[in-house]
Each structure stands twice: as structure tokens, then as C-alpha cells.
N, C-alpha and C. Protein backbone atom coordinates (compact mmCIF):
# COMPACT_ATOMS: atom_id res chain seq x y z
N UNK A 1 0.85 -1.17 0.00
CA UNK A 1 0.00 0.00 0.00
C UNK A 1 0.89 1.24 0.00
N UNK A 2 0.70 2.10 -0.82
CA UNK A 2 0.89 3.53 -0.75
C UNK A 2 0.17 4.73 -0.11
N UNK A 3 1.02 5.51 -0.10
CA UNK A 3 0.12 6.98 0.38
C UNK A 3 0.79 7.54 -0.68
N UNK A 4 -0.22 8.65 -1.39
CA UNK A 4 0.43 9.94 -2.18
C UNK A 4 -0.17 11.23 -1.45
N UNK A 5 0.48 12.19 -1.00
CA UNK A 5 -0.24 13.54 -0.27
C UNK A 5 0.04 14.55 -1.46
N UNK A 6 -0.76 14.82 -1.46
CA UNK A 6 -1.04 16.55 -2.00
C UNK A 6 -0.77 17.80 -1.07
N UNK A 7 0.20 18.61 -0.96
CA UNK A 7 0.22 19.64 0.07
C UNK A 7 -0.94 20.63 -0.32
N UNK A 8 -1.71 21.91 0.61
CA UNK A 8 -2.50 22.47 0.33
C UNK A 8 -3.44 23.12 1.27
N UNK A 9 -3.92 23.43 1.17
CA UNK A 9 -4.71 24.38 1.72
C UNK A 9 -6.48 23.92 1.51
N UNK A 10 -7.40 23.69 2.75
CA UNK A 10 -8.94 23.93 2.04
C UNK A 10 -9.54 24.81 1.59
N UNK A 11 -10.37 24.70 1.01
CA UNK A 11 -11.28 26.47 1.02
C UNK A 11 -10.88 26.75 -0.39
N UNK A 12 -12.06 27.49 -1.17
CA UNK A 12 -12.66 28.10 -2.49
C UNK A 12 -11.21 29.03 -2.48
N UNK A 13 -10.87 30.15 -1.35
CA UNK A 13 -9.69 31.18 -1.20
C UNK A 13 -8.22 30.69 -1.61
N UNK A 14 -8.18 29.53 -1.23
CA UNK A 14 -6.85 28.69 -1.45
C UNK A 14 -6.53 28.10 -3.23
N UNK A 15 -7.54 28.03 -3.44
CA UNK A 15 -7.97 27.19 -4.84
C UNK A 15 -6.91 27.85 -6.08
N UNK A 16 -6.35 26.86 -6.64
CA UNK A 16 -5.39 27.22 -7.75
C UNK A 16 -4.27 28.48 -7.16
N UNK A 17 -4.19 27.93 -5.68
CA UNK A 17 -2.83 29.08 -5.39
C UNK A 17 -1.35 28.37 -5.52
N UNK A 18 0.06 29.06 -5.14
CA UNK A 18 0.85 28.55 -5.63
C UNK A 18 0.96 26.82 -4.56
N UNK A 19 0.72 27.62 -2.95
CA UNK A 19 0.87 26.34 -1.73
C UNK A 19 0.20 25.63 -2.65
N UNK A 20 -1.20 25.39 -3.03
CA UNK A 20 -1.87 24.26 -3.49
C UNK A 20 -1.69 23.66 -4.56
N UNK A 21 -0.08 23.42 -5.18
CA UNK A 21 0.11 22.35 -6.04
C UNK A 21 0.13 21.10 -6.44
N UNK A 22 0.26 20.53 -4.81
CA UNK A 22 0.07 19.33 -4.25
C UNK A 22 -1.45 19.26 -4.75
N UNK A 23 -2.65 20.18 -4.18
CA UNK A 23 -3.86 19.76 -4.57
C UNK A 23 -4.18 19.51 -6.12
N UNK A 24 -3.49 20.78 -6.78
CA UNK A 24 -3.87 20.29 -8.15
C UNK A 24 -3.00 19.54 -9.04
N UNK A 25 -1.72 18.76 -8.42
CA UNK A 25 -1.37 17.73 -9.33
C UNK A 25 -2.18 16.57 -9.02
N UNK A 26 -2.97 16.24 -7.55
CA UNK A 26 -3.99 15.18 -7.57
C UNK A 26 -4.94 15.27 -8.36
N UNK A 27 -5.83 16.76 -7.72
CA UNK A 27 -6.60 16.86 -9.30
C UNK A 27 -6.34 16.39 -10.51
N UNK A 28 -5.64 16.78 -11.12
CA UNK A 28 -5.48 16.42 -12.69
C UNK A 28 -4.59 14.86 -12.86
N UNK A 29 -4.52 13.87 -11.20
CA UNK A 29 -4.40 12.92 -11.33
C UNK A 29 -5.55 12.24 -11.33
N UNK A 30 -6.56 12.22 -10.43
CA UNK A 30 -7.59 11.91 -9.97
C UNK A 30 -8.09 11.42 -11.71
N UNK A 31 -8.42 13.07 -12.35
CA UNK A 31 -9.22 12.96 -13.32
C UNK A 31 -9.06 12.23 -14.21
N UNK A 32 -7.56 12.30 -14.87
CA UNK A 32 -6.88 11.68 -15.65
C UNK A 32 -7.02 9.78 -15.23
N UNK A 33 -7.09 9.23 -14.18
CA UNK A 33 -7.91 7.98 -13.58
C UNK A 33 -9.30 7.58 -13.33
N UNK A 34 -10.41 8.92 -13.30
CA UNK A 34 -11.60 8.51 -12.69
C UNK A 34 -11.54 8.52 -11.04
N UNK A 35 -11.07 9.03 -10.23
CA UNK A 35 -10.43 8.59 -9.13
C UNK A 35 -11.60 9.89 -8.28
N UNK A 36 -12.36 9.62 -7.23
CA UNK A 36 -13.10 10.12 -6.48
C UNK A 36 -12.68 10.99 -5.22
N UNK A 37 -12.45 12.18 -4.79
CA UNK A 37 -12.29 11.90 -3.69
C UNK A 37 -13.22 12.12 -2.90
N UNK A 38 -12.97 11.55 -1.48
CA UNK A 38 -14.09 11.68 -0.89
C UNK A 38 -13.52 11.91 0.70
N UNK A 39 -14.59 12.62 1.76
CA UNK A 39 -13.99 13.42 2.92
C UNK A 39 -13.69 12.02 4.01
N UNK A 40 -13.17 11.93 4.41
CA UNK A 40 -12.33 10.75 5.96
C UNK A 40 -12.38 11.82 6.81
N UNK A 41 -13.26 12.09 8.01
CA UNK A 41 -12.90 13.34 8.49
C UNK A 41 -12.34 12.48 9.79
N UNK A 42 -12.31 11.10 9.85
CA UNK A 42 -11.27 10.92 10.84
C UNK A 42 -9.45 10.73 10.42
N UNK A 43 -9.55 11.02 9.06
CA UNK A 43 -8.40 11.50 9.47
C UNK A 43 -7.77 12.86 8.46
N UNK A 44 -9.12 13.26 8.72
CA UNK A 44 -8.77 14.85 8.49
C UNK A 44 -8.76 15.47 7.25
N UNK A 45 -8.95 14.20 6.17
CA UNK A 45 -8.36 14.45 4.63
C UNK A 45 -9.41 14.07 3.59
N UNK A 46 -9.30 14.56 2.37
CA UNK A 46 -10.12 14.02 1.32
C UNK A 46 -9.13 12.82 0.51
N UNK A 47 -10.28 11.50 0.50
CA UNK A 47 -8.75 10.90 0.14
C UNK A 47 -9.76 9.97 -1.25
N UNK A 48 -8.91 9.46 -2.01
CA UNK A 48 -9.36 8.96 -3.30
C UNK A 48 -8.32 7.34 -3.14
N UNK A 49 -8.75 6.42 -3.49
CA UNK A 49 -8.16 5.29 -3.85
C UNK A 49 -8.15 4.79 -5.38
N UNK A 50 -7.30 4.18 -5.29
CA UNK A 50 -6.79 3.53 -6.57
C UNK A 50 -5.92 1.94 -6.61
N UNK A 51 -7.10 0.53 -6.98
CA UNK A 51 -6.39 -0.43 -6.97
C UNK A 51 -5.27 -0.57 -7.96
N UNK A 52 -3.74 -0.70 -7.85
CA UNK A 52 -3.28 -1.11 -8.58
C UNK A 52 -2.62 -2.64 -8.48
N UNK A 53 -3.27 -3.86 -9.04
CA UNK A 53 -3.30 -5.01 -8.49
C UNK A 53 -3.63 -5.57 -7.55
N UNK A 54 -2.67 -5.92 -6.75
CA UNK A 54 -2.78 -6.60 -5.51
C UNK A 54 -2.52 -5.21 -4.56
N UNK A 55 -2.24 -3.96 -5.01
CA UNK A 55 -1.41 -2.72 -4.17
C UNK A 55 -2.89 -1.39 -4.04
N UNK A 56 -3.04 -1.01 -2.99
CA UNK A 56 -4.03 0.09 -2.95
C UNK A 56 -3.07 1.06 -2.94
N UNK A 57 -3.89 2.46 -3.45
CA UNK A 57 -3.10 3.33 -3.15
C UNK A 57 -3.85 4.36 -3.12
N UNK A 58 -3.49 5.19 -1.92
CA UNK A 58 -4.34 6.30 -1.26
C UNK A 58 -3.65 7.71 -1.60
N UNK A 59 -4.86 8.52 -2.08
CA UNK A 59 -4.64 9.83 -2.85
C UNK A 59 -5.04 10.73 -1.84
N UNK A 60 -4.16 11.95 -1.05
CA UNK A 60 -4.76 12.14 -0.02
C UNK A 60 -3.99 13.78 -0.30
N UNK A 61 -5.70 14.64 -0.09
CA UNK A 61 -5.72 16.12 0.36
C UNK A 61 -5.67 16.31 1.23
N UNK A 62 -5.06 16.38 2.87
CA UNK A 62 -5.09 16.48 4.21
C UNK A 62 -6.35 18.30 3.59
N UNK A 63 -6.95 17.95 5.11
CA UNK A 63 -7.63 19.07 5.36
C UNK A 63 -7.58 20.10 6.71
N UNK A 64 -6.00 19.70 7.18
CA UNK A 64 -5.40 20.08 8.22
C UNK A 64 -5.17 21.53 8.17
N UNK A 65 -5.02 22.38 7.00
CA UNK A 65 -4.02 23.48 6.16
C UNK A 65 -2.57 22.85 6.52
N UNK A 66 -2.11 24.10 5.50
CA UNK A 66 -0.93 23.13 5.16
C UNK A 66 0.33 23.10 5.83
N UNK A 67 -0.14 23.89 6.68
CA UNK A 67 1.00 23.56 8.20
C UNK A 67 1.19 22.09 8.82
N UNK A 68 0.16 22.12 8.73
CA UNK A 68 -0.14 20.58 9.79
C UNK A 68 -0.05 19.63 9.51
N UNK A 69 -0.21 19.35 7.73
CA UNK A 69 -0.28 17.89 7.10
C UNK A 69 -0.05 16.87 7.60
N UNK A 70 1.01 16.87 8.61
CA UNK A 70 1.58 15.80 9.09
C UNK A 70 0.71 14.89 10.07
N UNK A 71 -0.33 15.37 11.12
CA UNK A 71 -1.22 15.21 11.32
C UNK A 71 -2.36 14.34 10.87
N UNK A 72 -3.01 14.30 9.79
CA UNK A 72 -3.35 13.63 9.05
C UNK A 72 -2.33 12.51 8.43
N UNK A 73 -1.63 12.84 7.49
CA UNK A 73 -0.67 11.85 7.21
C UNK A 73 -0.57 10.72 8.35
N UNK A 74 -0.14 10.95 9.14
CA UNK A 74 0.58 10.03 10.50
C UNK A 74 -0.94 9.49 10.70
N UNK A 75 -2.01 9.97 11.13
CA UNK A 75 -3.01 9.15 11.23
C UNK A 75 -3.12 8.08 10.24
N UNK A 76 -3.33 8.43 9.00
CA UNK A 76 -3.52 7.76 7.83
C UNK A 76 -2.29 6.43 8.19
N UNK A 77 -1.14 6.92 7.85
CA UNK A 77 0.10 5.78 8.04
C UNK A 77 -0.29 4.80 9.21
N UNK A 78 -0.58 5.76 10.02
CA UNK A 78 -0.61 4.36 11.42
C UNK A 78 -1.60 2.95 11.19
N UNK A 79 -2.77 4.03 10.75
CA UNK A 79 -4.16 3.14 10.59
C UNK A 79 -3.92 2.06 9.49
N UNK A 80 -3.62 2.12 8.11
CA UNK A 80 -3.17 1.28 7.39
C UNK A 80 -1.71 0.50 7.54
N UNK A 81 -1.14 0.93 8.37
CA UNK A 81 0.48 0.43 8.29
C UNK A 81 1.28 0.46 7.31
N UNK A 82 1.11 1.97 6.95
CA UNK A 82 2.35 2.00 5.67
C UNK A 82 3.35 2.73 6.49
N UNK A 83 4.77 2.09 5.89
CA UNK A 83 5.99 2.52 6.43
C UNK A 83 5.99 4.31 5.53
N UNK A 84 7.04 4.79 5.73
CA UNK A 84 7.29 6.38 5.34
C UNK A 84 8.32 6.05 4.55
N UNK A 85 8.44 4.82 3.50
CA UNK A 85 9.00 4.91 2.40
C UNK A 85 8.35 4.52 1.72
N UNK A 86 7.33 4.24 1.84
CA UNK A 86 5.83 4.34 0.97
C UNK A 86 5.22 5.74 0.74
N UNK A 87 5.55 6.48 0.93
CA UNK A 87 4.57 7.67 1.29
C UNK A 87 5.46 8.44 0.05
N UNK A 88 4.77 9.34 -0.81
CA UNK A 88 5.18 10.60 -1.39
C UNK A 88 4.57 11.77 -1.11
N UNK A 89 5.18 12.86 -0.62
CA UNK A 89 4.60 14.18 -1.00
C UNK A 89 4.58 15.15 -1.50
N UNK A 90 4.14 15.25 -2.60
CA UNK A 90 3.82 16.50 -3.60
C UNK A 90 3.69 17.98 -3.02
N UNK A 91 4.67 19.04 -3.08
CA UNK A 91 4.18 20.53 -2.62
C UNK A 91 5.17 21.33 -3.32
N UNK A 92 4.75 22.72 -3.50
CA UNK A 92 5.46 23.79 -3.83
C UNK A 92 6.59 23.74 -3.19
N UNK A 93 7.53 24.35 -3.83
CA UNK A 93 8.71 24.70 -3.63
C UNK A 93 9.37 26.48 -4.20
N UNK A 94 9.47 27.18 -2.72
CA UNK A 94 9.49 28.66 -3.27
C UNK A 94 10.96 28.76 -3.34
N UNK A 95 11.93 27.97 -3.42
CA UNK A 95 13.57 27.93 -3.88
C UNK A 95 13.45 27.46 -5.42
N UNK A 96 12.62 26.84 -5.54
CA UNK A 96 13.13 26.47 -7.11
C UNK A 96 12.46 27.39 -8.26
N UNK A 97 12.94 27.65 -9.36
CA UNK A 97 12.07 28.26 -10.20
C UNK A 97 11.27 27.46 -10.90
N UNK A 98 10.17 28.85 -10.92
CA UNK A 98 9.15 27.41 -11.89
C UNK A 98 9.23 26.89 -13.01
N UNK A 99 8.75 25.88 -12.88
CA UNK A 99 9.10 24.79 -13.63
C UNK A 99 9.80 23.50 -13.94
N UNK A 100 10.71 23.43 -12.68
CA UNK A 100 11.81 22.89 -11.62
C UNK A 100 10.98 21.95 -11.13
N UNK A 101 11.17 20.69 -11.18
CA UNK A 101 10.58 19.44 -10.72
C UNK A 101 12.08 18.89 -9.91
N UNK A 102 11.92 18.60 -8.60
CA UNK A 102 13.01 17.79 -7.79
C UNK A 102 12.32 16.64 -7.19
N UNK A 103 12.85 15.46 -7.04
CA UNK A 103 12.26 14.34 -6.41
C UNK A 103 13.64 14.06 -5.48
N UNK A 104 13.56 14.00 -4.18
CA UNK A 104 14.15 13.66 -3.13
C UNK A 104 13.51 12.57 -2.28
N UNK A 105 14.06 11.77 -1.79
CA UNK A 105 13.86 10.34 -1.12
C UNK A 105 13.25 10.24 -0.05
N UNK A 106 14.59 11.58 0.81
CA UNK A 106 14.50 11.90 2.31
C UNK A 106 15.03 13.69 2.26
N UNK A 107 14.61 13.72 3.36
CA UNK A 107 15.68 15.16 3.52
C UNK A 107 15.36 16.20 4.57
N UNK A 108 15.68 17.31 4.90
CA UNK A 108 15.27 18.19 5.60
C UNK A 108 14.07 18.96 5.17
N UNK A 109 13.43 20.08 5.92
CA UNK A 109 12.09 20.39 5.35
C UNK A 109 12.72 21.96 4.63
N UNK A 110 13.64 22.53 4.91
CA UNK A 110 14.20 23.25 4.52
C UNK A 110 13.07 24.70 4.15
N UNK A 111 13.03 24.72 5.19
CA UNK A 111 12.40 25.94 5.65
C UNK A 111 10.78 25.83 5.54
N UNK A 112 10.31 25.29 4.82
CA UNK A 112 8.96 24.71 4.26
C UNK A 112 7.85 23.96 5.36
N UNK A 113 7.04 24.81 6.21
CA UNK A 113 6.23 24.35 7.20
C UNK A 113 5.18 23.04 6.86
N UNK A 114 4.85 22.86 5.97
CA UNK A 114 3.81 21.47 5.41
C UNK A 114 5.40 20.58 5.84
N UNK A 115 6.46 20.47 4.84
CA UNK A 115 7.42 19.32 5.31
C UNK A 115 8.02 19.15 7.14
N UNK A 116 8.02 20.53 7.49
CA UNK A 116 8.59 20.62 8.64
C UNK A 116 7.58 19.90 9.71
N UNK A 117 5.98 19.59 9.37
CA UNK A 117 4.91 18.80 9.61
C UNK A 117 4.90 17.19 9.51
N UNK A 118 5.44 17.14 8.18
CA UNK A 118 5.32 15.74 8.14
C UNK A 118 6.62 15.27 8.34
N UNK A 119 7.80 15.54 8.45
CA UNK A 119 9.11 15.38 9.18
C UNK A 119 8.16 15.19 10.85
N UNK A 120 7.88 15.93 10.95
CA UNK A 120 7.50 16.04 12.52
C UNK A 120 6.59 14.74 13.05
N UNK A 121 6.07 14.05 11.93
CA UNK A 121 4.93 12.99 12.07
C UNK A 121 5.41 11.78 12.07
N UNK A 122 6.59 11.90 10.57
CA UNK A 122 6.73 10.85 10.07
C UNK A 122 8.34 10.55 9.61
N UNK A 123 9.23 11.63 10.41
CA UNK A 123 10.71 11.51 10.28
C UNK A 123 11.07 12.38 8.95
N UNK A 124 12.07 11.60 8.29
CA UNK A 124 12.40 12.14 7.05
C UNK A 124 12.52 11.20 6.02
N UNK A 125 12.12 9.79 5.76
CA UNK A 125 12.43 8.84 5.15
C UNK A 125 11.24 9.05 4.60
N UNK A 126 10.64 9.88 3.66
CA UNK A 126 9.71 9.40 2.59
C UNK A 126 10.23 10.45 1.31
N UNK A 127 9.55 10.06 0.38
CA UNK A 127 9.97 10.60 -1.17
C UNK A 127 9.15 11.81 -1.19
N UNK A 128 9.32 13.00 -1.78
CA UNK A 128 9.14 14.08 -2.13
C UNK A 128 8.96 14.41 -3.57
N UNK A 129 8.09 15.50 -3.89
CA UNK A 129 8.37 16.02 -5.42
C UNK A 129 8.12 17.22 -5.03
N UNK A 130 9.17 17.92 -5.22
CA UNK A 130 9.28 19.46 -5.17
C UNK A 130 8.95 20.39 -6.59
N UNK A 131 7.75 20.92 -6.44
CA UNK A 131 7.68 21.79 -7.82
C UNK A 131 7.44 23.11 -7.19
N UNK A 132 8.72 23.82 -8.12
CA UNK A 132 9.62 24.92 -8.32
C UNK A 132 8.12 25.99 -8.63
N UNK A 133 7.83 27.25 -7.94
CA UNK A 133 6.93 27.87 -8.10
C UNK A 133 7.96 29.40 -8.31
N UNK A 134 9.09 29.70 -7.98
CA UNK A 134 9.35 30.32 -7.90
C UNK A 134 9.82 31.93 -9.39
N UNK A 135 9.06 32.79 -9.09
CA UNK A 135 9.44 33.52 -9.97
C UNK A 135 9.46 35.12 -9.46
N UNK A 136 9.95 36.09 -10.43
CA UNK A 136 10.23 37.60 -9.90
C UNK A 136 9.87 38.35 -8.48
N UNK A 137 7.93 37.52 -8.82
CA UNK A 137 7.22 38.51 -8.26
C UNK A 137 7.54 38.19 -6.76
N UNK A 138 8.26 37.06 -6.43
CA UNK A 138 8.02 36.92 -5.21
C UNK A 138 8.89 38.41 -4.57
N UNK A 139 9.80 38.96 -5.61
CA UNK A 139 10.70 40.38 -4.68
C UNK A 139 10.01 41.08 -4.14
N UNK A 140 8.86 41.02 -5.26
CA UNK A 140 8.06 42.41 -5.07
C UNK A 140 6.93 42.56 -3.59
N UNK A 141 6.83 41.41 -3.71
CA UNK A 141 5.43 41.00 -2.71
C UNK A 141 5.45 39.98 -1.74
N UNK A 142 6.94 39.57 -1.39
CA UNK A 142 7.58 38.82 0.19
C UNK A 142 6.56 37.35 -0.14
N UNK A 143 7.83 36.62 0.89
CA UNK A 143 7.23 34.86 0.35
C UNK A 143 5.81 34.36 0.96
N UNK A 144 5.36 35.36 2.23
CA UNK A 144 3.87 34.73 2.80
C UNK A 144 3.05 34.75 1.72
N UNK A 145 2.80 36.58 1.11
CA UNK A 145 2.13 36.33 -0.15
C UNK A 145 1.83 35.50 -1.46
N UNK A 146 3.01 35.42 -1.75
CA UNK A 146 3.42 34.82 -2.88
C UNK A 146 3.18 33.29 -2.75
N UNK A 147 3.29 32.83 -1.99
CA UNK A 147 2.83 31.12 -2.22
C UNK A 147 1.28 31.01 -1.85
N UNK A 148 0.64 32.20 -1.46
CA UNK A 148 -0.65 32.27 -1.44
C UNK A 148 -1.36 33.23 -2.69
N UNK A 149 -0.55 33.58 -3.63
CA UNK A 149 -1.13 34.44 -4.92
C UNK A 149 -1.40 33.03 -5.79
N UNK A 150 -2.16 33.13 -6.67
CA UNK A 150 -2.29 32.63 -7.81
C UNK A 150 -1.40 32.74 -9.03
N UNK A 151 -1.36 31.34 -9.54
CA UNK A 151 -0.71 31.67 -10.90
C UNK A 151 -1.01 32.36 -12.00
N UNK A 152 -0.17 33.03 -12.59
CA UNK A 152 -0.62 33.79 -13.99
C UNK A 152 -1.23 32.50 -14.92
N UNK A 153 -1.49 33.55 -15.89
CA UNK A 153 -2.13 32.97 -16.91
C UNK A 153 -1.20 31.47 -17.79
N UNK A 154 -0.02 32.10 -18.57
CA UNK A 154 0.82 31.29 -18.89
C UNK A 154 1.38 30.56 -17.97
N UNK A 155 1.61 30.85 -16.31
CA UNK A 155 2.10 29.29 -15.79
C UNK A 155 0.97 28.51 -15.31
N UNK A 156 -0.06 28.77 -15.59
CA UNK A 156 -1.37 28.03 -15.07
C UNK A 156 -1.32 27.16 -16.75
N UNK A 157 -1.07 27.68 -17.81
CA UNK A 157 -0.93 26.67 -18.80
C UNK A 157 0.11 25.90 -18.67
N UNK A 158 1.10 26.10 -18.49
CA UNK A 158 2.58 25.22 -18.57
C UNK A 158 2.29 24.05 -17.08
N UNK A 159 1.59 24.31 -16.39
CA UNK A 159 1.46 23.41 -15.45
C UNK A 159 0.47 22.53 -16.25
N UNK A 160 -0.88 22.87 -16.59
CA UNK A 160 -1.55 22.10 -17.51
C UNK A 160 -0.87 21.52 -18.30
N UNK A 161 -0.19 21.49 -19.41
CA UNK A 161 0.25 21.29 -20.53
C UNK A 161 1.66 20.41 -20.59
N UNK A 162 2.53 20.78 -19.20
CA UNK A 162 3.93 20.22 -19.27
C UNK A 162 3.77 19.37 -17.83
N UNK A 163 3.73 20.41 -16.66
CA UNK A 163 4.04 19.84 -15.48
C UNK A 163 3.36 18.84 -15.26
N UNK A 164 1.95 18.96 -14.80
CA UNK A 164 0.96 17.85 -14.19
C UNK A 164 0.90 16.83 -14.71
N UNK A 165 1.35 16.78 -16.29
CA UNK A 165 1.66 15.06 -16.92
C UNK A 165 2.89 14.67 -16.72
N UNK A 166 3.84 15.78 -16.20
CA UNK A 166 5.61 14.76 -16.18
C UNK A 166 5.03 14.28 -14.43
N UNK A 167 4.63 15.05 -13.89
CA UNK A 167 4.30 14.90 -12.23
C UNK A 167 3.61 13.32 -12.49
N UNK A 168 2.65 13.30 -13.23
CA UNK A 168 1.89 11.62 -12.83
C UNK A 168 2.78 10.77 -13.71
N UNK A 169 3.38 10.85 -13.94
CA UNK A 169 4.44 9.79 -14.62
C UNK A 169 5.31 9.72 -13.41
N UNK A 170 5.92 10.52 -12.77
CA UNK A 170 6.43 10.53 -11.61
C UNK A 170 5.81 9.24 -10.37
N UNK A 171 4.64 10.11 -10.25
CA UNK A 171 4.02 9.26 -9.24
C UNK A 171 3.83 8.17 -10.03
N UNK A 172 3.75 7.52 -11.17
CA UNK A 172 3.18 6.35 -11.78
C UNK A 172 4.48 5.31 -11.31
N UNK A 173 5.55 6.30 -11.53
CA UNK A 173 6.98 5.66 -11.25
C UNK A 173 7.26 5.15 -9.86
N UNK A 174 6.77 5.88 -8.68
CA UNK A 174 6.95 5.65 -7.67
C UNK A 174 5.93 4.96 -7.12
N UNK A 175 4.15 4.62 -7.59
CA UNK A 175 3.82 3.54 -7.76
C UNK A 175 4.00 2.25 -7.89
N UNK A 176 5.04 2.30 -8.96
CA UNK A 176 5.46 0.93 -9.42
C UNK A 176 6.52 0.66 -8.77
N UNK A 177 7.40 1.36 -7.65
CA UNK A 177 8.74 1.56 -7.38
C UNK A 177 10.10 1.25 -8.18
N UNK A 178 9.67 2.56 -9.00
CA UNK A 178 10.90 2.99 -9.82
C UNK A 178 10.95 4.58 -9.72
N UNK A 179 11.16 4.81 -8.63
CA UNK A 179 11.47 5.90 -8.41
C UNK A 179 13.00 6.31 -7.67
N UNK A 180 13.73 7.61 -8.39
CA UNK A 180 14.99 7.59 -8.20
C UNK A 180 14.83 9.04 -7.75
N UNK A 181 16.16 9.51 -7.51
CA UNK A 181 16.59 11.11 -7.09
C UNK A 181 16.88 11.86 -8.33
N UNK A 182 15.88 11.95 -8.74
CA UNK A 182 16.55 13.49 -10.42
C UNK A 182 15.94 14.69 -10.25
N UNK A 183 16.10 15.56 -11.03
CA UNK A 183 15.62 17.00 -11.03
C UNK A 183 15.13 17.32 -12.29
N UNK A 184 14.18 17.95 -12.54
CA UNK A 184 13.75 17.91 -13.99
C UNK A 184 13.56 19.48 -14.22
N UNK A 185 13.62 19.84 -15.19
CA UNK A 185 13.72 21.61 -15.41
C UNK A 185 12.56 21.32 -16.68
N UNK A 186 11.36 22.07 -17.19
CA UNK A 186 10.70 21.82 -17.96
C UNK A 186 10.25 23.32 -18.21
């Protein structure tokens, strides 16, 4: 069994912001599968399943905000008994520029309060996909804002169009466990 998390935020206000990339690479995984989600409010999250064979695998929006993820997560892990090298989590990344895909194994949360959450839940031994949100405006308008602004027009396409399909090939990879440490620039 797997876990995949989506980092993110609830709420209509949060919707298509930069924090909530995690939510919308599930989205446009979900869809791209048929994949439902639906609310677990014991453990806090909207979560979607997906048999692959003999392997379930749980698609999960914590509804903690995205401080807390870890919270949820760790519930989720305990209750099914998945180890935290089963687990991936998908979230923005305001160091990388956008377009910057990193997949890391383990690691520090590096400044990033959703990881500094699920480090806190669940150690540091699970896989990551870091997508790179980072661009100009953040000079102009400091990092609280900025991972809570919305994307422009053209990177709301390039995420459509490039990112969110290299992202589920990703997760398809780490599904199947073939997942490695690369960085992808797109």
C-alpha cells in the first residue's frame, strides 16, 4: 500500500494558489484515472483510492491546512500500516524556479512548514516532489504572499500542458517503485 499527499490548503480562497500544487497535481491525477475523492474526516483528509493489483493506493488532500499535514498523514500511516518509504509528498517549492521538478527520497524540510509537519509525524524517510513555483514577483510582494497568490495565466498553462503530466508519470513511477533522485527543469 501507498500513500500519495497533496500539500494544500482547504477552502474556495486557497484554490489554484501557488501552496496548493500538491492539490492540483492530484486533481489532474484523480481525473486523468476517474479517481473520487471523498472526505475521511477521521483523518482529516479528502482521500481517493486507486487499486493497482494486488497494491491500494491512497490519494490524499489532508484538510489540516498546510501547516499541519503531518497530522493527518501520521493518522492515515498508522491506521493502514504504511511505512514512510511508501509515502510521497507533492508541494510547492518557493527555492526552485518554476518549472523545476526535484524528487528527493528523504531530507530536511528546509524551511517549508507542510514538510517541517510531516518530518515532525513521520521523520524524514519518505519521497518528495518538489515543484519549483518560484518567480520575480516573489521580490516584489515577500514569500507569505506569494505562495498564497495565484498563478498567472501562462504558468497556469505550462502546469496544464507540461508539469501535471511529467508529475503523474512521476508518481506512476513511484507507484510501481521505480522511483529515483533526479531534477527535472521543464
Amino acid at each position: 500500500m501507498k500513500l500519495i499527499i497533496g500539500q494544500g490548503n482547504p477552502g474556495p480562497e486557497y484554490e489554484k494558489t501557488r501552496h496548493n500544487v500538491g492539490f492540483l497535481v492530484l486533481d489532474y491525477y484523480a481525473k486523468k484515472h476517474n479517481l473520487d475523492f471523498q472526505p475521511k474526516t477521521k483523518f482529516h483528509a479528502l482521500v481517493a483510492e486507486l487499486n493497482n493489483g494486488e497494491d491500494k493506493i491512497l490519494f490524499v488532500k489532508p484538510t489540516t491546512y498546510y501547516n499541519e499535514t503531518g497530522q493527518s498523514v501520521r493518522a492515515l500511516a498508522d491506521f493502514y500500516k504504511i511505512e514512510s518509504t511508501d509515502i510521497l509528498a507533492i508541494h510547492d517549492d518557493l527555492a526552485l524556479p518554476f518549472g523545476t521538478l526535484r524528487i528527493r527520497e528523504k531530507g530536511s524540510d528546509a524551511g517549508n512548514n507542510g514538510i517541517k509537519s510531516l518530518n515532525a509525524h513521520l521523520g524524514e524517510s519518505y519521497t518528495r516532489i518538489r515543484v519549483g513555483t518560484r518567480n520575480d514577483l516573489v521580490e516584489k510582494i515577500g514569500d507569505h504572499d506569494f505562495v498564497l497568490s495565484r498563478f498567472s495565466s501562462d504558468e497556469s498553462e505550462k502546469l496544464s500542458n507540461d508539469l501535471y503530466p511529467k508529475i503523474a508519470e512521476l508518481i506512476d513511477d513511484f507507484i510501481n517503485s521505480n522511483h529515483a533522485v533526479t531534477s527535472h527543469r521543464i
